[in-house]
N, C-alpha and C. Protein backbone atom coordinates (compact mmCIF):
# COMPACT_ATOMS: atom_id res chain seq x y z
N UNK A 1 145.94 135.15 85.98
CA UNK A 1 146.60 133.89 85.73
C UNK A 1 148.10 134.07 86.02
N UNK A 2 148.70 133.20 87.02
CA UNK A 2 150.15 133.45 87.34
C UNK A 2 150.84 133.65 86.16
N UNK A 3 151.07 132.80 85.10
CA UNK A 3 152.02 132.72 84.14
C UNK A 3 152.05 133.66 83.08
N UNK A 4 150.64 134.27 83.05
CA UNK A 4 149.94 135.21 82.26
C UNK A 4 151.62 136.24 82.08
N UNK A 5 151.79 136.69 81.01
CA UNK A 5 152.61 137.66 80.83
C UNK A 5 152.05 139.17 80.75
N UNK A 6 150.96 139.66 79.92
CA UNK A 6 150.04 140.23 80.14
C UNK A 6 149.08 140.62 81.53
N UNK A 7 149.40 139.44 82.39
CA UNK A 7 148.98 139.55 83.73
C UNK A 7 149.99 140.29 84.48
N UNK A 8 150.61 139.96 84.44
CA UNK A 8 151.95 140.29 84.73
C UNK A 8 151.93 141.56 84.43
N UNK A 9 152.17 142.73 83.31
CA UNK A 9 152.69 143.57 82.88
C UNK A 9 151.69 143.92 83.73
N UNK A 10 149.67 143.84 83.71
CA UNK A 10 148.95 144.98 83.97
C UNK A 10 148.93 145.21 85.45
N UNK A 11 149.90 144.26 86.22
CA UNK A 11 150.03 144.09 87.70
C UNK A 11 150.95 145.02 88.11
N UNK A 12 152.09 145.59 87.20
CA UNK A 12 153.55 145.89 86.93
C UNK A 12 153.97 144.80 87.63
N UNK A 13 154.40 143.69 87.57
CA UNK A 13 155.45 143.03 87.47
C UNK A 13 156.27 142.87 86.63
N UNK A 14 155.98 143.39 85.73
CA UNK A 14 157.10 143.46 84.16
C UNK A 14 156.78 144.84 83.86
N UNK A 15 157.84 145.31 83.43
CA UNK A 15 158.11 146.83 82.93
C UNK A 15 157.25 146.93 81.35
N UNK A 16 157.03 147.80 80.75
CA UNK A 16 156.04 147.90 79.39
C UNK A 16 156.31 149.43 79.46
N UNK A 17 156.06 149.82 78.66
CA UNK A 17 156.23 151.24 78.17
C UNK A 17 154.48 151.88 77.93
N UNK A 18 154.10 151.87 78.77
CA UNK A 18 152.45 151.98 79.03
C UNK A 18 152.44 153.32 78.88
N UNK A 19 151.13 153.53 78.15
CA UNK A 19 150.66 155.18 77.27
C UNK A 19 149.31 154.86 78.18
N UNK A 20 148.27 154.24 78.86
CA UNK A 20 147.21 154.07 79.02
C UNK A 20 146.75 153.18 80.38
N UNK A 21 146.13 153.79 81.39
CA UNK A 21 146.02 152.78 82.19
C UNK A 21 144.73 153.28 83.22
N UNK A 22 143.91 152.42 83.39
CA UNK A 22 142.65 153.29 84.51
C UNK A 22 142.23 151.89 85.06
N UNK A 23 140.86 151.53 86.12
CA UNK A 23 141.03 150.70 87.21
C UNK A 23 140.73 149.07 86.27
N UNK A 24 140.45 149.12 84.93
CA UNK A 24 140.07 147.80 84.32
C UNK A 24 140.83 147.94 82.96
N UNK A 25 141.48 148.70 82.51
CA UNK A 25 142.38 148.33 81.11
C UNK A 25 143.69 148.98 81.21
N UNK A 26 144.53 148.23 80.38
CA UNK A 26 146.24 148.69 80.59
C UNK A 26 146.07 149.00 79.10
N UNK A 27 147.35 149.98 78.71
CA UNK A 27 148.00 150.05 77.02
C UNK A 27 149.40 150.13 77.29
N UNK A 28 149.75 149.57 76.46
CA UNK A 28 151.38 149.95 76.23
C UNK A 28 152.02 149.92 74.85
N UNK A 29 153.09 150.69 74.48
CA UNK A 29 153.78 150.25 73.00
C UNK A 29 154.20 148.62 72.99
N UNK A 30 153.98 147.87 71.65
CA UNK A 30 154.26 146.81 71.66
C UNK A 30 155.74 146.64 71.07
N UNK A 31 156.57 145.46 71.56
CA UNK A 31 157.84 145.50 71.59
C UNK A 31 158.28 145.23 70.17
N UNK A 32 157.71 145.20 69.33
CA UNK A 32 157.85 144.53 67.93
C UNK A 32 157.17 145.13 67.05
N UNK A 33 156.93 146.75 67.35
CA UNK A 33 155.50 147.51 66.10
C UNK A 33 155.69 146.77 64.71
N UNK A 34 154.34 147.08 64.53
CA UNK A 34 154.35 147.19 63.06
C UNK A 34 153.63 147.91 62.49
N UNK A 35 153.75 149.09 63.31
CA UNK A 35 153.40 150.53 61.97
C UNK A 35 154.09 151.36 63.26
N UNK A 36 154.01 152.64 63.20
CA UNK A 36 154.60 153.84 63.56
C UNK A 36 153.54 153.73 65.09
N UNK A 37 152.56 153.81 65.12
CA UNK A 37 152.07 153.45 66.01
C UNK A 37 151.74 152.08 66.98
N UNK A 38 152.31 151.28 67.42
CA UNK A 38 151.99 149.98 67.57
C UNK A 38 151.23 149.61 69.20
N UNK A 39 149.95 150.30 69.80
CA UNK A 39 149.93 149.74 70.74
C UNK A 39 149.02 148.85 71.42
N UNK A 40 149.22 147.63 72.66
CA UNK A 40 148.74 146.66 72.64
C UNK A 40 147.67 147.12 73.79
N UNK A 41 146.25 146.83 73.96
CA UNK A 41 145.46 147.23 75.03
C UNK A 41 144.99 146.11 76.05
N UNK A 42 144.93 145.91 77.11
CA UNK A 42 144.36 144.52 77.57
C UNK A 42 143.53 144.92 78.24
N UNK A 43 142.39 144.12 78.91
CA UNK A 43 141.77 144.14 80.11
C UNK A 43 142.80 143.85 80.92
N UNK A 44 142.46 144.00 82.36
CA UNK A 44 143.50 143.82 83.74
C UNK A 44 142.82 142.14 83.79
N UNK A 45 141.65 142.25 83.75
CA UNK A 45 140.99 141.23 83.99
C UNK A 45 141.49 139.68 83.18
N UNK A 46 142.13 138.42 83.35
CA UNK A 46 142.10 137.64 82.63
C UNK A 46 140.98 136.56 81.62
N UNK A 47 141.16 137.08 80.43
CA UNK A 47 140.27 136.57 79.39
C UNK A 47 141.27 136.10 78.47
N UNK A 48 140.71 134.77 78.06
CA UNK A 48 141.81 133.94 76.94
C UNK A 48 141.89 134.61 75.77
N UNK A 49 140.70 135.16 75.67
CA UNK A 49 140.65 135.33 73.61
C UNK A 49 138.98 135.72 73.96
N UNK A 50 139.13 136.59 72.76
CA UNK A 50 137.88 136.71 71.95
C UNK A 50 136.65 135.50 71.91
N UNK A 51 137.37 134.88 71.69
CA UNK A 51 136.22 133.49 71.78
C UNK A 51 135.91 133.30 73.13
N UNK A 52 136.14 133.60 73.90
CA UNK A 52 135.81 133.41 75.74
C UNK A 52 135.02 134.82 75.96
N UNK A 53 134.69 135.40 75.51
CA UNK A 53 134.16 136.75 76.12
C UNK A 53 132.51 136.06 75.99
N UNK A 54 132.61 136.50 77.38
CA UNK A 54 130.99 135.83 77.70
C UNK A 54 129.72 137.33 77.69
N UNK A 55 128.76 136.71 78.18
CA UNK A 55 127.78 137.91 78.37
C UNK A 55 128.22 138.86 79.73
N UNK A 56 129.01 138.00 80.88
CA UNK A 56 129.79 138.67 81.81
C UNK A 56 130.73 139.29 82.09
N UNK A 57 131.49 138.87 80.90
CA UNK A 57 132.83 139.52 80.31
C UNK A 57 132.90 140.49 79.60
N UNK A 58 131.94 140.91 78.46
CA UNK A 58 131.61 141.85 77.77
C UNK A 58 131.75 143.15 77.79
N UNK A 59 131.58 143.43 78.89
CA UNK A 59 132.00 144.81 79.47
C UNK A 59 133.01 145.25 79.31
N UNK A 60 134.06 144.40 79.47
CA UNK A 60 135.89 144.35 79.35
C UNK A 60 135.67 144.96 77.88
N UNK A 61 135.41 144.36 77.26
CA UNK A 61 135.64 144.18 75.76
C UNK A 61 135.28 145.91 75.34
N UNK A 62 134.11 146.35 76.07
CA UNK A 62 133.51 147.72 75.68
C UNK A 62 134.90 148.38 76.06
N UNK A 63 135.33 148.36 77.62
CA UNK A 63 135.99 149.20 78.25
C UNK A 63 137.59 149.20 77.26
N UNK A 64 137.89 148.48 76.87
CA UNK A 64 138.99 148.72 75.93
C UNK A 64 138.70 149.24 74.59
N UNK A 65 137.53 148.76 74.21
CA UNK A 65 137.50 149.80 72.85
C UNK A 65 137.22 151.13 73.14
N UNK A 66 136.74 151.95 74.14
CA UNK A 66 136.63 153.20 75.15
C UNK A 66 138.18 153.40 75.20
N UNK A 67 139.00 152.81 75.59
CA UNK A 67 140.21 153.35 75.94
C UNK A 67 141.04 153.33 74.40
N UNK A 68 140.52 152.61 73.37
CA UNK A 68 141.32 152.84 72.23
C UNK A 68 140.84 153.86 71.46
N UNK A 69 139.92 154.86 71.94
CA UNK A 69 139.34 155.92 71.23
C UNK A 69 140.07 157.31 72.30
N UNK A 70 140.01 156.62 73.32
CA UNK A 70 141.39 158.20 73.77
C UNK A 70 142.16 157.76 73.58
N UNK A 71 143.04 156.74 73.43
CA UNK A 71 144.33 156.57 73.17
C UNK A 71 144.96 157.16 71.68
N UNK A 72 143.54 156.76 71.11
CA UNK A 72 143.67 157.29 69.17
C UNK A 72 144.02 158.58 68.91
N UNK A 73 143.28 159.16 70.04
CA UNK A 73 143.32 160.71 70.05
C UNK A 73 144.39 161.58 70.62
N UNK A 74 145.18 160.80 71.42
CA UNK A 74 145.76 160.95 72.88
C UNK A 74 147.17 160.66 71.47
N UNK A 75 147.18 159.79 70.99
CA UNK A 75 148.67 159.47 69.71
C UNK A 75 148.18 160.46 67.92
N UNK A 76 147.38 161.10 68.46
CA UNK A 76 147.17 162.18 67.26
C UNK A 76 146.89 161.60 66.06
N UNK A 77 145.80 159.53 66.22
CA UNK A 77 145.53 159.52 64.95
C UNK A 77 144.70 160.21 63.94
N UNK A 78 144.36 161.26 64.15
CA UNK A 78 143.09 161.66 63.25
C UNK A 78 142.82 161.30 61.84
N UNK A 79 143.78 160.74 61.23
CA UNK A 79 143.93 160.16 59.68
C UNK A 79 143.04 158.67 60.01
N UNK A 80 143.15 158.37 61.12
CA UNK A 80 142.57 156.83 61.36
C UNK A 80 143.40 155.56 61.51
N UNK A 81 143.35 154.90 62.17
CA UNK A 81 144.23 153.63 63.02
C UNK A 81 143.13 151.85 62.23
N UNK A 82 143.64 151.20 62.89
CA UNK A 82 143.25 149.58 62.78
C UNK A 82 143.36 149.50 63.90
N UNK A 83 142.61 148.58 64.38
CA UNK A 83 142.48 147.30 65.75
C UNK A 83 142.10 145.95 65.57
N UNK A 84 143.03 145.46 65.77
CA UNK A 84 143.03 143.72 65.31
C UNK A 84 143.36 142.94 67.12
N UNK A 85 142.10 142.26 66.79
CA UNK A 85 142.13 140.79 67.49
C UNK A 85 143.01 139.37 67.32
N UNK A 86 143.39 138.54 67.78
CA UNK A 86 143.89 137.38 67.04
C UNK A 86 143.01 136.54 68.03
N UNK A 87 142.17 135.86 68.27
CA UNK A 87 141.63 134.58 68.84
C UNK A 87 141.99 133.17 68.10
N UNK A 88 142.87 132.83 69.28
CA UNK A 88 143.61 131.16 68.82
C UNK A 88 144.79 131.28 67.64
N UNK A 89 145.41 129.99 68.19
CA UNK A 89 146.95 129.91 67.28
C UNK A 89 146.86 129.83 65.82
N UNK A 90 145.90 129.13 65.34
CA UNK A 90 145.10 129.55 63.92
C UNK A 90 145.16 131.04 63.59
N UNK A 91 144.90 132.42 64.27
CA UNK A 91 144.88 133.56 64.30
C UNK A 91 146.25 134.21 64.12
N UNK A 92 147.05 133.44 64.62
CA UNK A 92 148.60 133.96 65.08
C UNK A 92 148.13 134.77 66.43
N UNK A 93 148.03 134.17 67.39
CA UNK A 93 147.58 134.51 68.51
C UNK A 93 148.80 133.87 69.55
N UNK A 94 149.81 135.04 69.73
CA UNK A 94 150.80 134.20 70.50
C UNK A 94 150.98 134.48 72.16
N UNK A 95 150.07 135.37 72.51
CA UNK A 95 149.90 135.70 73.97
C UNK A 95 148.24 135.06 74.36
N UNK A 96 147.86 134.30 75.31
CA UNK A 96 146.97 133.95 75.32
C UNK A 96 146.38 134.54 76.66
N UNK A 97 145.55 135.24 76.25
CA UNK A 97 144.90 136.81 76.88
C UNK A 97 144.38 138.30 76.14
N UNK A 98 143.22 138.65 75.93
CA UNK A 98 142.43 139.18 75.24
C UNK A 98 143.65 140.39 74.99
N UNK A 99 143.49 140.52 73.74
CA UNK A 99 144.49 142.46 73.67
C UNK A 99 144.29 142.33 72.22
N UNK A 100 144.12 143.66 72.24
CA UNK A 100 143.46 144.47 70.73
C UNK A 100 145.08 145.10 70.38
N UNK A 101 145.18 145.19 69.45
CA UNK A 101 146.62 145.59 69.05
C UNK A 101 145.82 147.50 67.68
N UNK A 102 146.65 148.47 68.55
CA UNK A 102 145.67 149.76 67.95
C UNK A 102 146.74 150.55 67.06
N UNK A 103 147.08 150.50 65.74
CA UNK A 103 147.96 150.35 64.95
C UNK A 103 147.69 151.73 63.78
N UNK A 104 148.52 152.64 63.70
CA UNK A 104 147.95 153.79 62.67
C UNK A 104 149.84 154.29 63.23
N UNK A 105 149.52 155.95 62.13
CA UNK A 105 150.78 156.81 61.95
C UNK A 105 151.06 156.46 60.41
N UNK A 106 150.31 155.66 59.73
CA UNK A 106 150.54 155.15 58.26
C UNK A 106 149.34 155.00 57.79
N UNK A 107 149.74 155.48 56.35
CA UNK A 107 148.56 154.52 55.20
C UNK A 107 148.72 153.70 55.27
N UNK A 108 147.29 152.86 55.42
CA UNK A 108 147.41 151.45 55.83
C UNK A 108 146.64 150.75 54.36
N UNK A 109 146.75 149.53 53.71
CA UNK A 109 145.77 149.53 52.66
C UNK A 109 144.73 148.47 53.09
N UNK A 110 144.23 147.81 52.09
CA UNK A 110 143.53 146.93 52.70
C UNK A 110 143.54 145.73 53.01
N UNK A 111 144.82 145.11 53.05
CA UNK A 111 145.66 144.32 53.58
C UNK A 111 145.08 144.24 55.05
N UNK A 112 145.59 142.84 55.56
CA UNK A 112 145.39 143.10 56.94
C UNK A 112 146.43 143.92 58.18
N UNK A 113 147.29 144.20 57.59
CA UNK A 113 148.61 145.00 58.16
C UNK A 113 149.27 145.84 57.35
């Protein structure tokens, strides 16, 4: 999607501070953490949200949770991380394009953050 910002970054047209990248998912630190670890994963592929992941799309969805299990490992969580979705502005979903946000380096409680 042209306007896609997220499209953008996994194209490099925008600079990101990327820890993660192979022929269908990008990672990068997110510009605003909120824990010690803060990073955002996308498909390359454009998907709106969680709620759009079809039976064709699905795959995406695997291939990033695959890349947030080396990445976990790859940022030395072994204590254990979070991965949060936001689907829709109801969500606080302010980039509209699938990305798992993979969040650890802290006790986390059971809060959602």
């Amino acid at each position: 999607m042209a306007d896609c910002v997220f499209c953008k970054i996994a194209a490099g047209e925008i600079p990101a501070d990327k820890v993660y990248e192979d022929g269908g998912v990008v990672a990068f630190r997110d510009i605003s953490p909120q824990a010690p670890t803060h990073i955002i994963i996308i498909p390359r592929a454009h998907i709106e949200s969680a709620a759009d992941i079809s039976e064709d799309s699905a795959h995406l969805a695997a291939e990033c949770f695959a890349a947030i299990a080396r990445i976990a490992k790859s940022e030395r969580l072994e204590g254990g991380f979070r991965v949060i979705t936001n689907a829709g502005a109801d969500a606080g979903q302010t980039v509209g394009h699938l990305h798992f946000h993979l969040l650890g380096g802290v006790k986390m409680g059971e809060g959602l953050i």
